[in-house]
N, C-alpha and C. Protein backbone atom coordinates (compact mmCIF):
# COMPACT_ATOMS: atom_id res chain seq x y z
N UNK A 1 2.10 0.42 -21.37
CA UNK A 1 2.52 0.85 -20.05
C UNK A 1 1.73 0.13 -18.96
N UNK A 2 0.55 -0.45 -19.44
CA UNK A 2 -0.19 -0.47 -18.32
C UNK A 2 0.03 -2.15 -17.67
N UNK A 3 0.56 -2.80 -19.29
CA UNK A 3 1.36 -4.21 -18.83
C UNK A 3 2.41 -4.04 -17.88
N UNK A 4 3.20 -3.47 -18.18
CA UNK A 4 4.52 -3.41 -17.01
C UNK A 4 3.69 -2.69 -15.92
N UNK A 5 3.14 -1.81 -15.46
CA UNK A 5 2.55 -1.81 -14.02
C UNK A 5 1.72 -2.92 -13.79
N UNK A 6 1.00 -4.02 -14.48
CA UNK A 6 0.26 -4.93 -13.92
C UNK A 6 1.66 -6.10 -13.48
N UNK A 7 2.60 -5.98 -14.48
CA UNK A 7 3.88 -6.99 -13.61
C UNK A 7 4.33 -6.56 -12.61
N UNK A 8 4.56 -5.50 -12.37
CA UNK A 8 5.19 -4.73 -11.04
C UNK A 8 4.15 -5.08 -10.06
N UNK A 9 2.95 -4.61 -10.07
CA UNK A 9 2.21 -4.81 -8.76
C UNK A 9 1.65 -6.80 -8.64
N UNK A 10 1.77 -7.30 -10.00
CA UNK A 10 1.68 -8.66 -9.31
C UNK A 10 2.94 -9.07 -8.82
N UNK A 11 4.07 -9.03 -8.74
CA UNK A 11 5.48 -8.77 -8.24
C UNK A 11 5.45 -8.48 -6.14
N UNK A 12 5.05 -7.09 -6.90
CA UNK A 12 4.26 -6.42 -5.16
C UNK A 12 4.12 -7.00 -4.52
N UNK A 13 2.40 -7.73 -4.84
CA UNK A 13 1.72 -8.29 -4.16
C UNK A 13 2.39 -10.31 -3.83
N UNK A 14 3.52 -10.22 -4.86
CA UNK A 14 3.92 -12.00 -4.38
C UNK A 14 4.75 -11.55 -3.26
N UNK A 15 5.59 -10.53 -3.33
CA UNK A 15 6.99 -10.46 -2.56
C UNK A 15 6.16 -10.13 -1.11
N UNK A 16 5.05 -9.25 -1.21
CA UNK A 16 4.12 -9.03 0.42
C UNK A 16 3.68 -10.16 0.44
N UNK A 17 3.47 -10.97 -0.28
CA UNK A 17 2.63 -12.20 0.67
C UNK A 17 3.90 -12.75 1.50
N UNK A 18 5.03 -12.94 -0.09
CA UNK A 18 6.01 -13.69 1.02
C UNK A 18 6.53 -13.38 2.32
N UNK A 19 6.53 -11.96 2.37
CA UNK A 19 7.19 -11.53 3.51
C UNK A 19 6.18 -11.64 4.53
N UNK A 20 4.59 -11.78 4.52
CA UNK A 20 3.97 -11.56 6.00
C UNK A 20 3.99 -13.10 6.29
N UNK A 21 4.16 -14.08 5.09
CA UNK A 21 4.40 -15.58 5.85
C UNK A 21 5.91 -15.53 6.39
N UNK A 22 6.32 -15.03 6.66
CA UNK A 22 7.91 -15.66 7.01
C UNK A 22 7.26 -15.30 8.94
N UNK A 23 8.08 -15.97 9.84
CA UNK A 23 8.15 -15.91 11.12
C UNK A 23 8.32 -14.88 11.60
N UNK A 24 9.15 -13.62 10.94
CA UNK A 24 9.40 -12.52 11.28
C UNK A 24 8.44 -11.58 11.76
N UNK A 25 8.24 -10.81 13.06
CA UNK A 25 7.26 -10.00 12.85
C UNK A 25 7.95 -8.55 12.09
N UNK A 26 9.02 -8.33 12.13
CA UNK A 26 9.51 -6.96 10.94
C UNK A 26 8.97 -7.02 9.76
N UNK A 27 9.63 -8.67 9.14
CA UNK A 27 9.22 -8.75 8.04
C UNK A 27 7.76 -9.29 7.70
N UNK A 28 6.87 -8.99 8.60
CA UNK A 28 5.38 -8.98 8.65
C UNK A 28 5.11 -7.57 8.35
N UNK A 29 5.90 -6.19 8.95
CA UNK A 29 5.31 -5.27 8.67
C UNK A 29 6.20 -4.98 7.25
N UNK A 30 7.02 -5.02 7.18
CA UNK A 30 7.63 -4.64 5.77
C UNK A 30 6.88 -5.22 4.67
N UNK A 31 6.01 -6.87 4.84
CA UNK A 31 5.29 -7.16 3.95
C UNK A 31 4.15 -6.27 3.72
N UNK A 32 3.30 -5.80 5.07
CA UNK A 32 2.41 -4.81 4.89
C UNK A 32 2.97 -4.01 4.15
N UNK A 33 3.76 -3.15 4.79
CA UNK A 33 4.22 -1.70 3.64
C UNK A 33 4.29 -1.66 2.13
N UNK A 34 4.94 -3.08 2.01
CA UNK A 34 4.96 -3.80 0.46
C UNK A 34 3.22 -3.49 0.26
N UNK A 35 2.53 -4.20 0.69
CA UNK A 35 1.06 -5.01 0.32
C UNK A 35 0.72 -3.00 0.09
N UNK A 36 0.59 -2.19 1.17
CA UNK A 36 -0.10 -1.06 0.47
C UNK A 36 0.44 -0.25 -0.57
N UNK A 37 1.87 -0.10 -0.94
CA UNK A 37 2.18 0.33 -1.73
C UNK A 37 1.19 -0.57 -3.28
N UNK A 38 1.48 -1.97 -3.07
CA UNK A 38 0.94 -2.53 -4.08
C UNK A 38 -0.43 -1.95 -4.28
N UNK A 39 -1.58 -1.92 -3.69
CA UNK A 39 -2.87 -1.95 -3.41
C UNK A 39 -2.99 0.15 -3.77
N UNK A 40 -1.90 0.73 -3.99
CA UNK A 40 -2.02 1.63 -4.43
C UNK A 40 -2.09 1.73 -6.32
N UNK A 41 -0.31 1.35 -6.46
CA UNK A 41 -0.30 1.21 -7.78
C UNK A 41 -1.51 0.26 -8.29
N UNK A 42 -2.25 -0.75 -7.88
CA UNK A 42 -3.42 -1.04 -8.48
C UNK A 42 -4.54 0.11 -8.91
N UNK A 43 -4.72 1.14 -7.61
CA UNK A 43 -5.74 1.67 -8.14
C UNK A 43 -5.30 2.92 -8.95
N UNK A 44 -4.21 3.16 -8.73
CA UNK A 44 -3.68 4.35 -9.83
C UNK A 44 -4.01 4.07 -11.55
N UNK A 45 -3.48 2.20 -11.22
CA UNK A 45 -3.55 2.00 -12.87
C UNK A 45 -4.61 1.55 -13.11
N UNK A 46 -5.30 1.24 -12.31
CA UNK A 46 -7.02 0.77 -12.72
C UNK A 46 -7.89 2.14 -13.34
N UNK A 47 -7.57 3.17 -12.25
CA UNK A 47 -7.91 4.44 -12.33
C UNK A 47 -7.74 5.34 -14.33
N UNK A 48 -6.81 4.59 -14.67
CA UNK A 48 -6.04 4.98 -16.00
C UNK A 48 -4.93 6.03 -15.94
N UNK A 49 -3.82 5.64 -17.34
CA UNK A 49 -3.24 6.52 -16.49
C UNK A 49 -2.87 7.24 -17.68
N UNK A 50 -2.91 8.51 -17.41
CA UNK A 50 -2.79 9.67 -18.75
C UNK A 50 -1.81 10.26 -18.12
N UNK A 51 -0.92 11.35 -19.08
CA UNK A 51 0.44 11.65 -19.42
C UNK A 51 0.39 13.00 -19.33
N UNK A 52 0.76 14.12 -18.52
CA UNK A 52 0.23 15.45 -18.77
C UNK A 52 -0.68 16.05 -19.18
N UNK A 53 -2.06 15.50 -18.34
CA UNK A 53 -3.15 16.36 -18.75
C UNK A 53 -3.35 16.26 -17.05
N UNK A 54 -3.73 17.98 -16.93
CA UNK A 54 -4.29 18.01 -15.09
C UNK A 54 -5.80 17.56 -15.23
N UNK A 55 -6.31 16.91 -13.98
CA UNK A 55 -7.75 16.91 -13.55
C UNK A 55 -8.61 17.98 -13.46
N UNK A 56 -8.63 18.81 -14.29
CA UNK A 56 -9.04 20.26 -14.44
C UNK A 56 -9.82 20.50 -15.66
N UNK A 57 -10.71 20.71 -15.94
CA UNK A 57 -11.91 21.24 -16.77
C UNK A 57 -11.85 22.76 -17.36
N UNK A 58 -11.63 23.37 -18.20
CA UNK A 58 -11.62 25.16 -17.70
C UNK A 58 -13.04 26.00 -17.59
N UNK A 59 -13.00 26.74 -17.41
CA UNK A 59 -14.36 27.21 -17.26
C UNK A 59 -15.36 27.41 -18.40
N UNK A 60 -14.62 27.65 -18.99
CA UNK A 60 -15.42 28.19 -20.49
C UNK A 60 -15.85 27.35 -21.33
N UNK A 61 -15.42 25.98 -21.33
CA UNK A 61 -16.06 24.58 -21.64
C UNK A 61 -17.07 23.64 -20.85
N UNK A 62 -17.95 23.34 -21.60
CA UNK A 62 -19.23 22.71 -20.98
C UNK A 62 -18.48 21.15 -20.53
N UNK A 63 -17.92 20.76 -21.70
CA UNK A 63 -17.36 19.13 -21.75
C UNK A 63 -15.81 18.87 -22.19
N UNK A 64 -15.62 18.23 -21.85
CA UNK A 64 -13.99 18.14 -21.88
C UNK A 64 -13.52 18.08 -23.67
N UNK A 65 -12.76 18.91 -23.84
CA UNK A 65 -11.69 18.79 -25.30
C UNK A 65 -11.37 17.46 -25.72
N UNK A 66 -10.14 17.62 -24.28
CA UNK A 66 -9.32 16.23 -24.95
C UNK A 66 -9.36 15.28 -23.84
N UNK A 67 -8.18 14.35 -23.42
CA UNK A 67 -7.99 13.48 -22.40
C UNK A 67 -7.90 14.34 -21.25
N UNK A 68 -8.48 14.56 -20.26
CA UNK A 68 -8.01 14.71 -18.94
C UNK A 68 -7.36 13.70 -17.85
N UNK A 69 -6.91 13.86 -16.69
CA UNK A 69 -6.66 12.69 -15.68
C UNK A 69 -8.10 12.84 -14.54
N UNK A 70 -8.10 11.44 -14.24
CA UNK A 70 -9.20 11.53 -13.43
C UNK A 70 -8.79 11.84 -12.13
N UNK A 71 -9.38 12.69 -11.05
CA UNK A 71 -8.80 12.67 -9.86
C UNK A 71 -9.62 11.76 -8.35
N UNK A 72 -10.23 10.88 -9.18
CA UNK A 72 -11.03 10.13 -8.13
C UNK A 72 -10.13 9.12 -8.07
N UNK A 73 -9.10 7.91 -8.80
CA UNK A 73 -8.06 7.57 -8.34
C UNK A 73 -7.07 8.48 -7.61
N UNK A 74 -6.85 9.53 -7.58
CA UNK A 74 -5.79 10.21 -7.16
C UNK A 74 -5.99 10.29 -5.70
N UNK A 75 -7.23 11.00 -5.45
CA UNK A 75 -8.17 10.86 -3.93
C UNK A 75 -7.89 9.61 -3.30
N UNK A 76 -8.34 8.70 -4.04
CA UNK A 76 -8.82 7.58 -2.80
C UNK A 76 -7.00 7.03 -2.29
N UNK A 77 -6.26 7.27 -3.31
CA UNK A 77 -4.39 6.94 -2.94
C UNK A 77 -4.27 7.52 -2.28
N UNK A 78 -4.63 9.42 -2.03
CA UNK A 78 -4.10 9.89 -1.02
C UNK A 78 -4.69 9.51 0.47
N UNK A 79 -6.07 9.02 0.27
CA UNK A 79 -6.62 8.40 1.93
C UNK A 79 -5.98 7.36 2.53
N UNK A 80 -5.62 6.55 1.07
CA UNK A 80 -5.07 5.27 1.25
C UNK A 80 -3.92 5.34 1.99
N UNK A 81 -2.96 6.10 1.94
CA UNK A 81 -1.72 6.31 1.81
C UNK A 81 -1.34 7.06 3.39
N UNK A 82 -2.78 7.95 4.39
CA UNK A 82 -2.60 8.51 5.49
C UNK A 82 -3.38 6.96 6.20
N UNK A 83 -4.06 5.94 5.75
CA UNK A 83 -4.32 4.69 6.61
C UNK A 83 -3.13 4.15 6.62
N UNK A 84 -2.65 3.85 5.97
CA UNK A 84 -1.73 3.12 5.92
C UNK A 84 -0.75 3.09 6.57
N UNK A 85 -0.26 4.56 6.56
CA UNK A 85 0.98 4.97 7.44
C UNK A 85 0.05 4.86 9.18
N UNK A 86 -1.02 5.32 9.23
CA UNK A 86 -1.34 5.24 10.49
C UNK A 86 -1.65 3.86 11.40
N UNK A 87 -1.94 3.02 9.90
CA UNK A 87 -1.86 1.08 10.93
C UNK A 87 -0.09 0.82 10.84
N UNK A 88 0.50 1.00 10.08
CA UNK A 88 1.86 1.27 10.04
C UNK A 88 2.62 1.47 11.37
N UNK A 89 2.10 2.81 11.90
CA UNK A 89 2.68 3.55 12.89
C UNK A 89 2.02 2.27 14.22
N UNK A 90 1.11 2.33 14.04
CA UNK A 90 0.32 1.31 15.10
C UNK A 90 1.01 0.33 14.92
N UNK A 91 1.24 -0.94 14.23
CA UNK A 91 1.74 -2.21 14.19
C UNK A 91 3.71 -2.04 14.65
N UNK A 92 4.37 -0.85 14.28
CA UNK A 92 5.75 -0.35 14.62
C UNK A 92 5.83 -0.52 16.39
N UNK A 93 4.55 0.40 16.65
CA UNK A 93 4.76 0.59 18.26
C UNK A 93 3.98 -0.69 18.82
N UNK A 94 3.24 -1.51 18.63
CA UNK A 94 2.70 -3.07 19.11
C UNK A 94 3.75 -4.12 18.76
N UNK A 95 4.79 -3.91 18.06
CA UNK A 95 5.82 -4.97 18.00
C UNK A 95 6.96 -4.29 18.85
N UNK A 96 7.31 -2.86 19.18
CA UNK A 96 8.02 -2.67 19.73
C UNK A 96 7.45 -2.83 21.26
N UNK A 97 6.59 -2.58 21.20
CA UNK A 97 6.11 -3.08 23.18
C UNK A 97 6.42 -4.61 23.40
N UNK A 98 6.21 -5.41 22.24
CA UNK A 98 5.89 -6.91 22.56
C UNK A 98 7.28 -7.32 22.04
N UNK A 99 8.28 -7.28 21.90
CA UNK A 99 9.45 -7.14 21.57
C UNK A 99 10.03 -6.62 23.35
N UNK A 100 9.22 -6.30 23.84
CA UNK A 100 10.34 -5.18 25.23
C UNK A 100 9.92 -6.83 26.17
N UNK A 101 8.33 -6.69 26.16
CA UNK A 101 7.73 -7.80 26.69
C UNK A 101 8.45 -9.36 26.51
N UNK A 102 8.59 -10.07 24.91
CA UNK A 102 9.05 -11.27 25.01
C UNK A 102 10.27 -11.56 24.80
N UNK A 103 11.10 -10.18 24.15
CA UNK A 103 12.61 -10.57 23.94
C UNK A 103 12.66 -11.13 22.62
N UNK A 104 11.74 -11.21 21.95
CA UNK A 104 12.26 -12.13 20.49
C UNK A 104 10.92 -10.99 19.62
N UNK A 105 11.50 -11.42 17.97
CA UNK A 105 10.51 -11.19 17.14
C UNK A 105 9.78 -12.41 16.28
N UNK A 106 10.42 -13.63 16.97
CA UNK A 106 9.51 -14.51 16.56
C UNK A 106 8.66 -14.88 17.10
N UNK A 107 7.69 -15.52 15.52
CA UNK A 107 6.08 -15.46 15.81
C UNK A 107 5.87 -16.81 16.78
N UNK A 108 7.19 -18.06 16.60
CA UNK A 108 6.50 -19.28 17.45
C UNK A 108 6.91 -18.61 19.15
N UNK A 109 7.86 -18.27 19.11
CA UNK A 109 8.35 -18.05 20.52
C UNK A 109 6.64 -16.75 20.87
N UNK A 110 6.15 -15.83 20.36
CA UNK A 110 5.34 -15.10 20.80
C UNK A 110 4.04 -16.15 21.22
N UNK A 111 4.11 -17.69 20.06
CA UNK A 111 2.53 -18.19 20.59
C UNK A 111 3.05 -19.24 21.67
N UNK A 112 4.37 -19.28 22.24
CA UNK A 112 4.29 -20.01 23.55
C UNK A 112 4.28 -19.25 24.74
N UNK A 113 4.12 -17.65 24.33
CA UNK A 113 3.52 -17.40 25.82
C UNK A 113 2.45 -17.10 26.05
N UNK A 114 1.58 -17.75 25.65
CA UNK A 114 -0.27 -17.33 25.19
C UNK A 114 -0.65 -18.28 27.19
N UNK A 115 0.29 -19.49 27.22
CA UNK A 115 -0.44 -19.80 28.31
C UNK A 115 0.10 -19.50 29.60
């Protein structure tokens, strides 16, 4: 399993590169959105990934039985996942101002009005 998530997120991570090189600034943020989704499934599967067991210990045991899931990958996805949407939300409303501003979403037409 853990081969097919390492193809998927190297997949991810080609299709976000491609998209933040293209001229587009949309498809600059859609590459982002790509790039963190990727940069998630990395740490989920780095994290390991077990099959119905909760991150839960019970009380009455000193040390774990069997397999548990770890929830320190689980954590850092969910922080990951409220940045993300929040540079997200930021880069949405800085292309829509500069979009009102130059009339285009391309990136050459944006660097000829630098002077």
């Amino acid at each position: 399993m853990e081969n097919l998530f390492a193809f998927v997120i190297g997949g991810l991570y080609a299709t976000a590169l491609f998209m933040m090189l293209r001229r587009s600034i949309v498809k600059l943020v859609i590459g982002l959105m790509i790039l963190s989704n990727a940069a998630n499934l990395l740490i989920l599967t780095a994290g390991g990934l077990v099959r119905g067991a909760p991150p839960l210990i019970p009380e009455h045991l000193d040390r774990v039985a069997n397999t548990i899931a770890d929830p320190l990958p689980q954590a850092l996805i969910l922080t990951a996942i409220v940045i993300s949407f929040g540079v997200l939300a930021f880069a949405v409303v800085l292309i829509h101002r500069a979009y009102e501003v130059i009339g285009a979403d391309d990136m050459n037409e944006m660097k000829s009005t630098d002077s």
